[in-house]
C-alpha atoms as a PDB file:
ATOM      1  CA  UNK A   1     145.185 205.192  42.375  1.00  0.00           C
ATOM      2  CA  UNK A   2     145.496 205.515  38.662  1.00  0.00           C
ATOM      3  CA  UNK A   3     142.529 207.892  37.909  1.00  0.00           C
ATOM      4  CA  UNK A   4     143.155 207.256  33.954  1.00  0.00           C
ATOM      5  CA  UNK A   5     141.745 203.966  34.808  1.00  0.00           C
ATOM      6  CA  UNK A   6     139.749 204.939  36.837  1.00  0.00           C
ATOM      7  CA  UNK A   7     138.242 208.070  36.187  1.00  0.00           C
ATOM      8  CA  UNK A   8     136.810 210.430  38.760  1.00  0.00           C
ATOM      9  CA  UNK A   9     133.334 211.765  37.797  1.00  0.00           C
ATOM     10  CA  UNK A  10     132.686 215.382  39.092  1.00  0.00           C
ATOM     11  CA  UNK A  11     130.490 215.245  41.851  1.00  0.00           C
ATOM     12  CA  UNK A  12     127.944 218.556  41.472  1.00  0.00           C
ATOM     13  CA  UNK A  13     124.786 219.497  43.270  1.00  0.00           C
ATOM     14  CA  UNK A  14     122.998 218.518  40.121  1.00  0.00           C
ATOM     15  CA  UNK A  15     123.665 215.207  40.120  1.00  0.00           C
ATOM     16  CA  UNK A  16     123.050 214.556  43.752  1.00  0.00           C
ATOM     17  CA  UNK A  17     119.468 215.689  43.049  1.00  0.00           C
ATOM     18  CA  UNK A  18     118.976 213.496  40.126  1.00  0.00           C
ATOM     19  CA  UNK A  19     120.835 210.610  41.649  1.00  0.00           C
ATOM     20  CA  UNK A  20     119.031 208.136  44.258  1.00  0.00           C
ATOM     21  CA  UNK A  21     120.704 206.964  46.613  1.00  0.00           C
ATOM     22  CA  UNK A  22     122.410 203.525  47.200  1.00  0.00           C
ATOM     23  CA  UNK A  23     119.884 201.478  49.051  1.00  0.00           C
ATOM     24  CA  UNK A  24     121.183 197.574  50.337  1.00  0.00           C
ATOM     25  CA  UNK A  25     119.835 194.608  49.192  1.00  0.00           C
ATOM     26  CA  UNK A  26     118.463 193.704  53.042  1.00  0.00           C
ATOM     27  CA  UNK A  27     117.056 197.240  53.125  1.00  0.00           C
ATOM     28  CA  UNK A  28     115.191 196.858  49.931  1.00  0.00           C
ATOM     29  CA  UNK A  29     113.067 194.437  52.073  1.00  0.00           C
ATOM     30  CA  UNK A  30     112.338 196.106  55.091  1.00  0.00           C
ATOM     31  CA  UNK A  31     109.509 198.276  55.463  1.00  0.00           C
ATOM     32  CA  UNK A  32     110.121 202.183  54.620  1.00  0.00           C
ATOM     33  CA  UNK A  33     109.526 203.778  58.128  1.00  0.00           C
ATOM     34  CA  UNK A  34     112.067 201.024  59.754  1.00  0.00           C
ATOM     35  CA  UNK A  35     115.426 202.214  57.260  1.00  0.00           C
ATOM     36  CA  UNK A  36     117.604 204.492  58.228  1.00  0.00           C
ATOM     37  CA  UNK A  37     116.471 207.642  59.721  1.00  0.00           C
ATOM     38  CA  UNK A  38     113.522 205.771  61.823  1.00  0.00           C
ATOM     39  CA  UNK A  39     115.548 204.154  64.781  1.00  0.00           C
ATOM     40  CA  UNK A  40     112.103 204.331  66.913  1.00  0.00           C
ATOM     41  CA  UNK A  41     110.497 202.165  64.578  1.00  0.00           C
ATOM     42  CA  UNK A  42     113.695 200.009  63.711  1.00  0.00           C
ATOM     43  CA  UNK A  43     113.397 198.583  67.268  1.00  0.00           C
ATOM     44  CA  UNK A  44     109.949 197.600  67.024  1.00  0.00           C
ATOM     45  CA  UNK A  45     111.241 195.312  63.297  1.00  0.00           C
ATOM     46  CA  UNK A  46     113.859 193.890  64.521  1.00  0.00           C
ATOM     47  CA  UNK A  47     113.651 190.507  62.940  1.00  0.00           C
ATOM     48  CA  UNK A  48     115.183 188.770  60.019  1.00  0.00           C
ATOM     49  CA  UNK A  49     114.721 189.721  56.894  1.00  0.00           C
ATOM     50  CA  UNK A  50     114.753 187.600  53.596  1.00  0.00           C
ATOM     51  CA  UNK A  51     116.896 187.951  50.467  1.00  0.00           C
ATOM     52  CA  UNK A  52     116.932 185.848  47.473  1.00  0.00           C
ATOM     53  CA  UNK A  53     119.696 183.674  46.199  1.00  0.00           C
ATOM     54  CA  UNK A  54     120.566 180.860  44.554  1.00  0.00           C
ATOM     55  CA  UNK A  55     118.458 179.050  46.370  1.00  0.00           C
ATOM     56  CA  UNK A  56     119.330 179.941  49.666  1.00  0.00           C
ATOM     57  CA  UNK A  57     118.050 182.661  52.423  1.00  0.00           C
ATOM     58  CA  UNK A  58     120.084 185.473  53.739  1.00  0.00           C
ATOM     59  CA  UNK A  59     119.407 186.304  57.161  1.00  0.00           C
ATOM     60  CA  UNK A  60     119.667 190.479  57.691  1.00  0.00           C
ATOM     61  CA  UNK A  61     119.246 191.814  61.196  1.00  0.00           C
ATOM     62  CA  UNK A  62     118.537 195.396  61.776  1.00  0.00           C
ATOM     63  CA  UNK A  63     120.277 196.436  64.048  1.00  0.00           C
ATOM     64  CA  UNK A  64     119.650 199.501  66.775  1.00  0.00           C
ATOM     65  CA  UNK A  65     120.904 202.437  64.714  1.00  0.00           C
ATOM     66  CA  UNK A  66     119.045 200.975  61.730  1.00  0.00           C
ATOM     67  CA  UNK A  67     121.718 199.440  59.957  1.00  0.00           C
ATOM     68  CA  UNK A  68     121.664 195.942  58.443  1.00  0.00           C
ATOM     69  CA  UNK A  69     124.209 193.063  59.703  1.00  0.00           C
ATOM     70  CA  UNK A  70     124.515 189.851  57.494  1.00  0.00           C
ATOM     71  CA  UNK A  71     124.834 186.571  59.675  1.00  0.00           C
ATOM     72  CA  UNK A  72     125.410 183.880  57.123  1.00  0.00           C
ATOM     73  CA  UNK A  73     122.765 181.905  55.500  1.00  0.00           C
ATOM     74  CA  UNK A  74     120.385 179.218  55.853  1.00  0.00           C
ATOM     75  CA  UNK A  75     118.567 177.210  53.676  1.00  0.00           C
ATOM     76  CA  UNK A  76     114.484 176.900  54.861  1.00  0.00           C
ATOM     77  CA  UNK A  77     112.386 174.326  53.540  1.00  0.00           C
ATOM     78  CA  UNK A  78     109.266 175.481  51.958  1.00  0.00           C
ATOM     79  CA  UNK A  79     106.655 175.876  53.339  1.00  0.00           C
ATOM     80  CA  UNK A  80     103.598 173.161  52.904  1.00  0.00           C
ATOM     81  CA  UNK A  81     100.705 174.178  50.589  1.00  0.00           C
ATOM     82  CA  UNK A  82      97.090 175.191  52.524  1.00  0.00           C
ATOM     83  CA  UNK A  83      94.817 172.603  51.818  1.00  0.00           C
ATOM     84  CA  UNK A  84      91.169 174.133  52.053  1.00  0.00           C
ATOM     85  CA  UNK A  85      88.926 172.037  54.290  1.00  0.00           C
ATOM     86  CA  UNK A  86      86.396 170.151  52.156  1.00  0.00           C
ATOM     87  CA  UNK A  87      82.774 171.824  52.181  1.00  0.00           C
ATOM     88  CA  UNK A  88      79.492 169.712  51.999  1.00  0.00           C
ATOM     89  CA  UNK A  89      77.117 168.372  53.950  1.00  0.00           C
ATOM     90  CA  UNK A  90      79.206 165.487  54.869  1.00  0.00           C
ATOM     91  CA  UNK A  91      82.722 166.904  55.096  1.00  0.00           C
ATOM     92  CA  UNK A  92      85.019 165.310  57.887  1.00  0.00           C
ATOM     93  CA  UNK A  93      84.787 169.048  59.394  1.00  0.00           C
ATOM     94  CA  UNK A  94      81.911 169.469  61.092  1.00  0.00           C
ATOM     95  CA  UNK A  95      79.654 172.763  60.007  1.00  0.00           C
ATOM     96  CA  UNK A  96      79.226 175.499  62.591  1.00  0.00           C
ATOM     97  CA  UNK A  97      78.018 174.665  65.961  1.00  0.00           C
ATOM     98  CA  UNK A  98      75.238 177.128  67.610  1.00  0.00           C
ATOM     99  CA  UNK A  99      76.511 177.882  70.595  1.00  0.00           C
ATOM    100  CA  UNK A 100      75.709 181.197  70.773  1.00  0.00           C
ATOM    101  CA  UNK A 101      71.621 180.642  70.442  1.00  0.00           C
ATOM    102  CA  UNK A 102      69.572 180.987  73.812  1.00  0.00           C
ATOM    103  CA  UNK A 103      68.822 177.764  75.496  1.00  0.00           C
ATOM    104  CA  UNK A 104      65.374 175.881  74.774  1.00  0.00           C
ATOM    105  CA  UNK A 105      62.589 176.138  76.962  1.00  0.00           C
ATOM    106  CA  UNK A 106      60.970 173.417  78.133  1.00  0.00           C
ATOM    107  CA  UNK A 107      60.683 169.522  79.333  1.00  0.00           C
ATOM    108  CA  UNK A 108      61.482 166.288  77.556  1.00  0.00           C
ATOM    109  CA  UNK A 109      58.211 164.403  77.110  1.00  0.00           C
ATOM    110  CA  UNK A 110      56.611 161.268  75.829  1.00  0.00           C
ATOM    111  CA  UNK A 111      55.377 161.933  72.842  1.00  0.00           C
ATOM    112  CA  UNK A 112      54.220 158.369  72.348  1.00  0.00           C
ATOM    113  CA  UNK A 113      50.493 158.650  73.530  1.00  0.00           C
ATOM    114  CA  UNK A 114      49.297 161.561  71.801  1.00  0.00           C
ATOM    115  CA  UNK A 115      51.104 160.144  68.620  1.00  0.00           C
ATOM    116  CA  UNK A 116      48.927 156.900  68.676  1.00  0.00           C
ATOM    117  CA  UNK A 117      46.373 159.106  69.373  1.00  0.00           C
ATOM    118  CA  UNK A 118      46.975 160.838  66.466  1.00  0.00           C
ATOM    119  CA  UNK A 119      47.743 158.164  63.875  1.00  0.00           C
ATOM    120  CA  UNK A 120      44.317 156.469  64.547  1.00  0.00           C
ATOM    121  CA  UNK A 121      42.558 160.231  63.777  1.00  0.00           C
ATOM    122  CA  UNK A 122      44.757 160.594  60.703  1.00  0.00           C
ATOM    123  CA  UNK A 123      42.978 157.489  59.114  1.00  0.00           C
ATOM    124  CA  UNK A 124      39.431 159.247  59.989  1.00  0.00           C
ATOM    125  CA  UNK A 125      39.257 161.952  57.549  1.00  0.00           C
ATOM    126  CA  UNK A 126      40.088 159.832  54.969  1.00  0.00           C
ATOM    127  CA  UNK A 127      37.225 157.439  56.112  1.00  0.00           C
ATOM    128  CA  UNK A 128      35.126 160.641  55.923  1.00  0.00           C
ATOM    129  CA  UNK A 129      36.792 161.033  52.098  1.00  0.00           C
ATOM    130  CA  UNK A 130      35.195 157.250  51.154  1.00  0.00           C
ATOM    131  CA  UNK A 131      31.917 158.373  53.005  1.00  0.00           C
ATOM    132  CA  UNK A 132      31.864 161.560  50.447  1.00  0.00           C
ATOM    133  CA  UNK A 133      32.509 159.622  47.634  1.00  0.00           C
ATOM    134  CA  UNK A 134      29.869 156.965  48.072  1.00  0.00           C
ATOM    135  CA  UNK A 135      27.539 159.760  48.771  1.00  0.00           C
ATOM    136  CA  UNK A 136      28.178 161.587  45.637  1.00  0.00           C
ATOM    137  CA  UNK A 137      27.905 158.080  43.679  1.00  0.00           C
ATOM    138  CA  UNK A 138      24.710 157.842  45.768  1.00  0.00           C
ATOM    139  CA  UNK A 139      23.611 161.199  44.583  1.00  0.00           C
ATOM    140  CA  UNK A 140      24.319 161.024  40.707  1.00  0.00           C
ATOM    141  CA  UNK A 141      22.436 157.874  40.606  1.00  0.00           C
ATOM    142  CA  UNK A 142      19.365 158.759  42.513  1.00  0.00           C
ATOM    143  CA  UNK A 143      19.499 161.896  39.808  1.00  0.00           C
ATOM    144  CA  UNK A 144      19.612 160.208  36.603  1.00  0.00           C
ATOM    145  CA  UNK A 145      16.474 157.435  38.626  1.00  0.00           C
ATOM    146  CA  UNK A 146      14.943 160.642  38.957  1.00  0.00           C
ATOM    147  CA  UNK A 147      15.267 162.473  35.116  1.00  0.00           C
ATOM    148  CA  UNK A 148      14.530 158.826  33.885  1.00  0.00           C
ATOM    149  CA  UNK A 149      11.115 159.068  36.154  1.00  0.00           C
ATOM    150  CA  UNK A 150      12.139 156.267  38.809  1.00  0.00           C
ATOM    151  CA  UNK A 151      12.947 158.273  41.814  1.00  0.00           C
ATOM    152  CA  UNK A 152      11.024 160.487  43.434  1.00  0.00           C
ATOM    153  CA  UNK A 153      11.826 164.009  44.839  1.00  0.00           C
ATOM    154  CA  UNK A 154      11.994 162.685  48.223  1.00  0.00           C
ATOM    155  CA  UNK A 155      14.893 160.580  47.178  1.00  0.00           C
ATOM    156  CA  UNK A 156      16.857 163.591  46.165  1.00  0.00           C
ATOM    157  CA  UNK A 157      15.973 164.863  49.613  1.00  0.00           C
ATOM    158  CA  UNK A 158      17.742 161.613  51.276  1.00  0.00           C
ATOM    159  CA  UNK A 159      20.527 161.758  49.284  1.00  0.00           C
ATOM    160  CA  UNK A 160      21.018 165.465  50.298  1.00  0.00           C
ATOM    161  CA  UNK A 161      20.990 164.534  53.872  1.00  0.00           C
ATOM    162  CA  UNK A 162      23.533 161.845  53.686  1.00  0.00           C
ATOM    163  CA  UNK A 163      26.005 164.402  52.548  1.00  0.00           C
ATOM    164  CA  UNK A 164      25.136 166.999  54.678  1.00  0.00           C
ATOM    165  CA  UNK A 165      25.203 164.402  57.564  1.00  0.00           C
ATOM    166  CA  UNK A 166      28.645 163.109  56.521  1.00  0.00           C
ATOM    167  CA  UNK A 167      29.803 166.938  55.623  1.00  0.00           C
ATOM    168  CA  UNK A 168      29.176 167.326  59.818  1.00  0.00           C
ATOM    169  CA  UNK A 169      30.934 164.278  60.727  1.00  0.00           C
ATOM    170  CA  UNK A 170      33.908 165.322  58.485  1.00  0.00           C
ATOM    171  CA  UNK A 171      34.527 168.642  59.698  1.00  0.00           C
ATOM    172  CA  UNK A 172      34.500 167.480  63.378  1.00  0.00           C
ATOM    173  CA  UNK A 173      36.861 164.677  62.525  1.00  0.00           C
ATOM    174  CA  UNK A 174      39.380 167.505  60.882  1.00  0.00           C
ATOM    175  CA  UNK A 175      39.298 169.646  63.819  1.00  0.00           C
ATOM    176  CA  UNK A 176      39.762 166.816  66.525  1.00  0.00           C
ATOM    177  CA  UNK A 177      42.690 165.361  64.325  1.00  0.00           C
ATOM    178  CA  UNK A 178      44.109 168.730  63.734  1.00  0.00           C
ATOM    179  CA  UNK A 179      43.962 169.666  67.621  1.00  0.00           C
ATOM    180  CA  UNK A 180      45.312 165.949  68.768  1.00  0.00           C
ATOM    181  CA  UNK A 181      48.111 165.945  65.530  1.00  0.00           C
ATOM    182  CA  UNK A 182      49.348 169.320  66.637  1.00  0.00           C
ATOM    183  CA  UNK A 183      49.303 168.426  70.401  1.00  0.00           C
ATOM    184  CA  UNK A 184      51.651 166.136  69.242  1.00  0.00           C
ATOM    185  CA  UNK A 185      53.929 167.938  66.856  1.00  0.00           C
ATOM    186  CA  UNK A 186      54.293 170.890  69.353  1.00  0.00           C
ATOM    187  CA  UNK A 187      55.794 168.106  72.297  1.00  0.00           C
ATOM    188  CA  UNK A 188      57.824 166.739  69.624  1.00  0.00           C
ATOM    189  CA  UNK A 189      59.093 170.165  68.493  1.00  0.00           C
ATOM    190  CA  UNK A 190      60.080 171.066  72.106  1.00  0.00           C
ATOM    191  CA  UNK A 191      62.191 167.578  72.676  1.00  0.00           C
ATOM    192  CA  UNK A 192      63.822 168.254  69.124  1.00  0.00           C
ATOM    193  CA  UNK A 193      64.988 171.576  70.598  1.00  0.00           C
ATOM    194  CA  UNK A 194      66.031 169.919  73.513  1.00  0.00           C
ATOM    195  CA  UNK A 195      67.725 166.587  71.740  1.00  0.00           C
ATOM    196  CA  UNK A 196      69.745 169.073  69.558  1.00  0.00           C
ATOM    197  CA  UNK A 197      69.922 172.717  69.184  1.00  0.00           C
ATOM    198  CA  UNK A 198      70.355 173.379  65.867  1.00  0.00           C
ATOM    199  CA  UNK A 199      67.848 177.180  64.780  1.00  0.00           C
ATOM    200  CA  UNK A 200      65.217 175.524  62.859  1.00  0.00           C
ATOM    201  CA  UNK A 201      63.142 177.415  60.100  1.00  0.00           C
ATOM    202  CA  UNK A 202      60.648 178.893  62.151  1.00  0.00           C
ATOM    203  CA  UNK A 203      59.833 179.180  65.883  1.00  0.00           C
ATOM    204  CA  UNK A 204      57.872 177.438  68.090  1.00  0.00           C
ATOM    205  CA  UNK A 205      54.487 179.646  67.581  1.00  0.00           C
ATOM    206  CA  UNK A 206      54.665 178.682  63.798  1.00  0.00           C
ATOM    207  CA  UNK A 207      53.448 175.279  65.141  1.00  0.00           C
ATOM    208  CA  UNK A 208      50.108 176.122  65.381  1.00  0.00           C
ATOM    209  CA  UNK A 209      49.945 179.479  63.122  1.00  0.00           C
ATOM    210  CA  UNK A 210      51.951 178.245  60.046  1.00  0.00           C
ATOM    211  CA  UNK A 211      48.273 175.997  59.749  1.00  0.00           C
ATOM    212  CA  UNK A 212      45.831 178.931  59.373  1.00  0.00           C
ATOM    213  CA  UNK A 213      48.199 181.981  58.558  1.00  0.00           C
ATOM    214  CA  UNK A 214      46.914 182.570  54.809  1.00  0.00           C
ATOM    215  CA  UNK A 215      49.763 182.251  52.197  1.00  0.00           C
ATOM    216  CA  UNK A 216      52.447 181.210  54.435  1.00  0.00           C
ATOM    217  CA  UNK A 217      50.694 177.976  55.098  1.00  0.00           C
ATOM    218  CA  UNK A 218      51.620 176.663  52.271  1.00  0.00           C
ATOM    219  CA  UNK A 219      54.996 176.142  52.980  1.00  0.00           C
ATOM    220  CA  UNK A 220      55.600 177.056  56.621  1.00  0.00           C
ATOM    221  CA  UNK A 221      54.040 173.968  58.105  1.00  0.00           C
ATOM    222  CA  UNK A 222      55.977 172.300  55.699  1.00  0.00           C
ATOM    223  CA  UNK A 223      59.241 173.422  57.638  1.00  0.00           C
ATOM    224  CA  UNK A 224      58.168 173.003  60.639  1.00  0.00           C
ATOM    225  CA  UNK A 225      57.817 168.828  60.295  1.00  0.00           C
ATOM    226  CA  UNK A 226      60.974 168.697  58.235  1.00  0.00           C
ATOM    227  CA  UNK A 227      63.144 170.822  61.102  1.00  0.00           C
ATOM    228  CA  UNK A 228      61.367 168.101  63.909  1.00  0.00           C
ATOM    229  CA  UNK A 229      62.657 165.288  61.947  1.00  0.00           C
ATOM    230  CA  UNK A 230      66.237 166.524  61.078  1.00  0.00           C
ATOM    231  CA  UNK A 231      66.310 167.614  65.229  1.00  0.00           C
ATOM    232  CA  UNK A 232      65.415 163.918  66.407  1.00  0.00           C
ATOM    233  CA  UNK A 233      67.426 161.787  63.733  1.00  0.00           C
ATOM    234  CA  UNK A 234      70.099 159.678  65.954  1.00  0.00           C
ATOM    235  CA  UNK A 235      72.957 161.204  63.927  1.00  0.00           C
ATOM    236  CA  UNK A 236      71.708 164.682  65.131  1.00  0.00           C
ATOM    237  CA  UNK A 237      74.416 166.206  67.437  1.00  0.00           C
ATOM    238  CA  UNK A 238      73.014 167.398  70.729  1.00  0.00           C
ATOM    239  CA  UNK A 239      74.832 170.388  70.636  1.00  0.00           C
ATOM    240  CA  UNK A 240      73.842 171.641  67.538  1.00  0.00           C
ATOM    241  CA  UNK A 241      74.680 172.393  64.178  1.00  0.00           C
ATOM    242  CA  UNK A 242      73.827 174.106  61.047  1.00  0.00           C
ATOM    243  CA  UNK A 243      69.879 172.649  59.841  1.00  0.00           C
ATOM    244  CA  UNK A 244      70.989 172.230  56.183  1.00  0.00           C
ATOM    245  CA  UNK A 245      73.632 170.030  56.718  1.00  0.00           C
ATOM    246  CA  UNK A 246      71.265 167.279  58.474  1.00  0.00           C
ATOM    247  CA  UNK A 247      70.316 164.260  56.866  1.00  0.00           C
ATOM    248  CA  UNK A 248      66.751 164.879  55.131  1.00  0.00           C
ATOM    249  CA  UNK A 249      64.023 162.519  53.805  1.00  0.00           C
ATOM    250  CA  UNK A 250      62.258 162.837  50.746  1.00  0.00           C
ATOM    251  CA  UNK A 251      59.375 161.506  52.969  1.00  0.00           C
ATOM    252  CA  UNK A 252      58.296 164.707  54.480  1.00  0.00           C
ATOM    253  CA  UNK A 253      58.422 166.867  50.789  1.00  0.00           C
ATOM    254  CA  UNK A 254      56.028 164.002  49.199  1.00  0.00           C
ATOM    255  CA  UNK A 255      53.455 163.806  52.225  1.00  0.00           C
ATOM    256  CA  UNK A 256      53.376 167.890  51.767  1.00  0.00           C
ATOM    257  CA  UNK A 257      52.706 167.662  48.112  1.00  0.00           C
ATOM    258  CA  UNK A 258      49.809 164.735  48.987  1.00  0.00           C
ATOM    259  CA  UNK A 259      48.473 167.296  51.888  1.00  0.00           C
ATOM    260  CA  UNK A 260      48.454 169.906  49.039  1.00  0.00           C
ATOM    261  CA  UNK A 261      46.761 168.660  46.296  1.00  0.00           C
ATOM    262  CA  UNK A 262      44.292 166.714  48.432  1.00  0.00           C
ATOM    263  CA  UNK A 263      43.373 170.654  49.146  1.00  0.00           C
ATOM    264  CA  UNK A 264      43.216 171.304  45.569  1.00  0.00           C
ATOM    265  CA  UNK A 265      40.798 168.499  44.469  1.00  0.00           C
ATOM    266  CA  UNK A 266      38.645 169.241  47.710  1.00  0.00           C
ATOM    267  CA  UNK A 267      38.113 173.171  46.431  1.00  0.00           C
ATOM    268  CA  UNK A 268      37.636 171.866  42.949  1.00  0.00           C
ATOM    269  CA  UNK A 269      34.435 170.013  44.362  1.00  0.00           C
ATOM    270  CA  UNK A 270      33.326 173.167  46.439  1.00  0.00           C
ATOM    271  CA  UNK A 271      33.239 175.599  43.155  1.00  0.00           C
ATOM    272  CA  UNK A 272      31.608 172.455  41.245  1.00  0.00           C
ATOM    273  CA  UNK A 273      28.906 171.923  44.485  1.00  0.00           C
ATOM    274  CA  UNK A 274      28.335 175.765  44.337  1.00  0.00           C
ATOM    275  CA  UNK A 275      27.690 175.877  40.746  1.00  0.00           C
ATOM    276  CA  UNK A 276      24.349 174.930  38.859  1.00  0.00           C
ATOM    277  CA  UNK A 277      23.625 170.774  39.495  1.00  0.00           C
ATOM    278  CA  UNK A 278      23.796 168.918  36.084  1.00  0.00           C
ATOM    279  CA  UNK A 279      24.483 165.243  35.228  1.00  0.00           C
ATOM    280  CA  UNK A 280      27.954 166.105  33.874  1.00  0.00           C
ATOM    281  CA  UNK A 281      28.952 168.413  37.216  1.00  0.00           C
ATOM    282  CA  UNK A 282      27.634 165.439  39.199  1.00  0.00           C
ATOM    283  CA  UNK A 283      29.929 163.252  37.048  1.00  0.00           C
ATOM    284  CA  UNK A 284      33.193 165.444  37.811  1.00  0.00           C
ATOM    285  CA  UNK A 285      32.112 165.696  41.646  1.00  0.00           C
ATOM    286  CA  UNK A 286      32.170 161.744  41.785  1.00  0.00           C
ATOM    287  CA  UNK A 287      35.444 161.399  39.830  1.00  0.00           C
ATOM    288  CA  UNK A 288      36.914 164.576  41.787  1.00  0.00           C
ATOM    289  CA  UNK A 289      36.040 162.280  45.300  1.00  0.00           C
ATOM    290  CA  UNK A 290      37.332 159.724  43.773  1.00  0.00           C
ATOM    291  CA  UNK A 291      40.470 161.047  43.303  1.00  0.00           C
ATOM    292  CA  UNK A 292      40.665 162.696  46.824  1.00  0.00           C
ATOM    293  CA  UNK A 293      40.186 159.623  48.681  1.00  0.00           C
ATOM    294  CA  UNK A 294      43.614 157.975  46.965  1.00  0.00           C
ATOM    295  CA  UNK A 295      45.416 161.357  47.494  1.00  0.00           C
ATOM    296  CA  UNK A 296      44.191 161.826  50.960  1.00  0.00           C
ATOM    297  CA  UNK A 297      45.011 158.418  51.595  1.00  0.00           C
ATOM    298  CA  UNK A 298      48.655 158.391  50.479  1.00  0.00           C
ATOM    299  CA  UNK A 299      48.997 161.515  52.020  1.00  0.00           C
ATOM    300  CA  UNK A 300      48.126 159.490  55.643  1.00  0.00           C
ATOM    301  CA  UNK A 301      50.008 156.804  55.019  1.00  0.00           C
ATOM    302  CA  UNK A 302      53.409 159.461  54.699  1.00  0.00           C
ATOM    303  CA  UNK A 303      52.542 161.107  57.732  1.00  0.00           C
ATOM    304  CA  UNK A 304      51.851 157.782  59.381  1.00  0.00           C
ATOM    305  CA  UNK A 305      55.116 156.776  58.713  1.00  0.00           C
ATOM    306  CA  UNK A 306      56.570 160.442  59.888  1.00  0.00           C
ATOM    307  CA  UNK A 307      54.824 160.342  63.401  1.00  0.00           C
ATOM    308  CA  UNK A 308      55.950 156.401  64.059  1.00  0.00           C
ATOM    309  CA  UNK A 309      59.612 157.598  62.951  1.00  0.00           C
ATOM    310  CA  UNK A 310      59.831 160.528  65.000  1.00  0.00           C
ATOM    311  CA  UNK A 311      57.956 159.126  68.161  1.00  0.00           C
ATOM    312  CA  UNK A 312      60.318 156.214  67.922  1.00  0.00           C
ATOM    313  CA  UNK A 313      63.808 158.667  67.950  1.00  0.00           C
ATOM    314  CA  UNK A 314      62.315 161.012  70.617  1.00  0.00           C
ATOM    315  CA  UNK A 315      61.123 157.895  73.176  1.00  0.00           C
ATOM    316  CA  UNK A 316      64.593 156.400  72.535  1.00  0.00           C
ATOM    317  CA  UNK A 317      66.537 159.029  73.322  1.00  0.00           C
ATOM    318  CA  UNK A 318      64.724 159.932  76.454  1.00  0.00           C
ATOM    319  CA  UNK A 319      65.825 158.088  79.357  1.00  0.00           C
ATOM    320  CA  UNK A 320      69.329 159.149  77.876  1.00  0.00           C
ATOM    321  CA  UNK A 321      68.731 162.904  78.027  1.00  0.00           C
ATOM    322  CA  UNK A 322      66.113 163.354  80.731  1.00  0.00           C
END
């Protein structure tokens, strides 16, 4: 060999240190601990490993004493981009299935009866609303017959006994309704756990507590109807799935709201009763009952419309799953 043209560099102890040494192409891309010097771990990564060029893929096995073999290349497609599944309430992939909550307790059972039952009781309260709201018309006028000197006191005295006799009647209406209405709600929560086993909002004792827990019933009982009718919609899946992604109707959020501020009006005319009698707080009482028989009224006809609805589902879907 002509070392003029090809000189020889002196080889010296200093420049092996600085120098790194000549690493292959294939070893570049296999892991540290599997090169040369690791033939315990070279057997475990014996697989092919990929080099770039031109367009192609160069297949390098390792082989035992941890040296690379080339053989030949192959050109691999690539590889299809990941599509993330489509998230919603209505995406073709349905959302997470419950399987790992404990099985519901209980029997399917007619809930038909006791929701009659409870629709014609619904109506009573507000009948009791109109009876307040005559009385307090009653009231205000035998008042002003009375400061104009045409009434005597023993007309005031009638008047108050009418309200104090409907006041009775009302408040055993409200508990008989609210006994029969959640007779009927706590059947119709067990079959919704039973039709499908999605978790709903609260648990079964909220059925009767979320009603006279303070604070919390002002929302809880809320839940409780809205979870009943997502459980017993057809399109419910028996075995379960996530509560959110459930159809929902706006029918349940605007009979709350009713329930609500019928509440609100009826404390407004128990601060105005327990405050000093004059023409105008007799005049706000009238307009307040007024007012609470429309509210209390829409507020029926929702939850009318909610126990038919749910009654109907449930009964239908009995002989199927009993």
């Amino acid at each position: 060999m002509n070392t003029e043209r090809y000189p020889v560099m002196p080889v010296t102890s200093s420049r092996l240190a600085r120098s790194p040494p000549r690493v292959s192409a294939a070893q570049r891309l296999v892991p540290r601990p599997v090169q040369r010097g690791h033939p315990r771990r070279a057997r475990q990564f014996r697989q092919t490993a990929l080099t770039a060029g031109a367009g192609s893929v160069h297949c390098a096995v390792l082989s035992k004493n941890g040296h690379n073999s080339m053989r030949g290349t192959n050109r691999m497609q690539e590889p299809a981009a990941f599509v993330s599944p489509q998230s919603g309430p209505y995406s073709s992939i349905p959302p997470e299935p419950s399987e790992s909550l404990p099985q519901p307790t209980g029997e399917l059972r007619s809930v038909i009866g006791f929701g009659r039952a409870a629709i014609v009781l619904i109506w009573l309260p507000v009948v009791a609303d109109l009876g307040f709201y005559l009385a307090a018309r009653n009231t205000h006028d035998v008042v002003r017959d009375y400061q104009a000197g045409t009434a005597q006191m023993g007309d005031l005295g009638r008047a108050d006994e009418i309200t104090g006799s409907i006041a009775i009647a009302s408040v055993a209406l409200l508990v008989l309704t609210a006994l029969v209405f959640l007779i009927w709600l706590w059947r119709a929560r067990v079959n919704s756990e039973l039709l499908c086993q999605a978790r709903h909002a609260r648990s079964r004792g909220w059925v009767w507590g979320g009603w006279i827990c303070p604070v919390v019933n002002l929302w809880f009982p809320f839940q409780v109807v809205r979870d009943v009718w997502k459980a017993s919609h057809p399109d419910a899946a028996p075995e379960g799935y996530n509560m959110h992604n459930m159809p929902f109707t706006k029918v349940v959020g605007w009979w709350w709201v009713f329930f609500l501020l019928d509440n609100v009006i009826d404390y407004y005319i128990f601060v105005k009763e327990s405050s000093e009698i004059t023409t105008e707080v007799l005049d706000a009482i009238v307009t307040a009952e007024a007012m609470s028989t429309v509210v209390s009224a829409i507020a029926a006809i929702l939850i009318t419309c909610l126990v038919v609805q749910i009654s109907r589902w449930q009964q239908s879907r009995l002989p199927a799953m009993a």
